[in-house]
Protein backbone atom coordinates (compact mmCIF):
# COMPACT_ATOMS: atom_id res chain seq x y z
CA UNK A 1 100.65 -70.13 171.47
CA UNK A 2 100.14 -70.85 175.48
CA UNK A 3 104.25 -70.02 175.41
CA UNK A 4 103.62 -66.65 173.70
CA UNK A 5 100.92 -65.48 175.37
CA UNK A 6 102.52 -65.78 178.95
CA UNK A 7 105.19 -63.87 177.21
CA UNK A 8 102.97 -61.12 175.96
CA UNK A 9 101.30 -60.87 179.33
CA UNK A 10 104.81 -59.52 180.68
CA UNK A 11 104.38 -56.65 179.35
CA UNK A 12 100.44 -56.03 177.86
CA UNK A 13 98.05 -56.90 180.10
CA UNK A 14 95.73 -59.29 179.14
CA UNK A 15 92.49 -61.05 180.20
CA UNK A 16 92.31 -64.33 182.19
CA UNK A 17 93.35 -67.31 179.80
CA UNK A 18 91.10 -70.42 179.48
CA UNK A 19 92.71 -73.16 178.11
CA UNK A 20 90.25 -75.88 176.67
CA UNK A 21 90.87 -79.32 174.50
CA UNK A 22 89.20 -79.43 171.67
CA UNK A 23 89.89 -82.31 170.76
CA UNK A 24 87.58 -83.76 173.80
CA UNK A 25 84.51 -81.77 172.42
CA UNK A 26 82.56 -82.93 169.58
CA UNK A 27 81.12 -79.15 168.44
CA UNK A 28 84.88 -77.41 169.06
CA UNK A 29 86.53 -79.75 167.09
CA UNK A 30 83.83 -79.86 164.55
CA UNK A 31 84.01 -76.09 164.55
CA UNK A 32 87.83 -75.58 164.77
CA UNK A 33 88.92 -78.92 163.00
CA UNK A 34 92.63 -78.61 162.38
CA UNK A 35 92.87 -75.14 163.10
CA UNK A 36 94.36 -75.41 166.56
CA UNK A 37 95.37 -74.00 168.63
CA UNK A 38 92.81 -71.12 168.34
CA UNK A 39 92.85 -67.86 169.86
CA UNK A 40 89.61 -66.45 170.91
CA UNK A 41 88.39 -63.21 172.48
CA UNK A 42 84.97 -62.68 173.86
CA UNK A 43 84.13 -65.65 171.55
CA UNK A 44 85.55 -64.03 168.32
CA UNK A 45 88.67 -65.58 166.42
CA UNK A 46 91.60 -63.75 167.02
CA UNK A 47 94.47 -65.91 165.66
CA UNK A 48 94.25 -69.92 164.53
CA UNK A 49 98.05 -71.90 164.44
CA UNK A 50 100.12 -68.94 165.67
CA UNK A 51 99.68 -65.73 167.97
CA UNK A 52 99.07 -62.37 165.80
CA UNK A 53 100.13 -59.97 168.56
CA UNK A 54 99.34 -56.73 166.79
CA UNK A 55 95.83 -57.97 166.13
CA UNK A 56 95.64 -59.04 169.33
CA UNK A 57 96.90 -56.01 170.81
CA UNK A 58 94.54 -54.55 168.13
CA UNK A 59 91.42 -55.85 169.61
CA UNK A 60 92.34 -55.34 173.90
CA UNK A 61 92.07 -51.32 172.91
């Protein structure tokens, strides 16, 4: 998803990326489980396993 995202941010700008293991914190990985990687925006899901670019894109209007 890290891939695509770079990718997307070629040619849509997006906001600053924070990258964060969630498998080294108890309440992410309790939240999140197997649904990594996630994809969130201003602490909303956008995406869980693979990048949905016209939500995304959706949501950054």
């Amino acid at each position: 998803m890290l891939r695509d995202l770079q990718t997307l941010g070629r040619t849509t700008p997006l906001p600053p990326i924070e990258v964060v293991d969630v498998d080294n914190d108890p309440i992410l990985a309790r939240r999140h489980g197997l649904d990594v990687p996630v994809l969130l925006l201003d602490g909303t899901v956008v995406c869980r396993h693979r990048l949905d670019v016209p939500e995304l894109r959706r949501l950054l209007r």
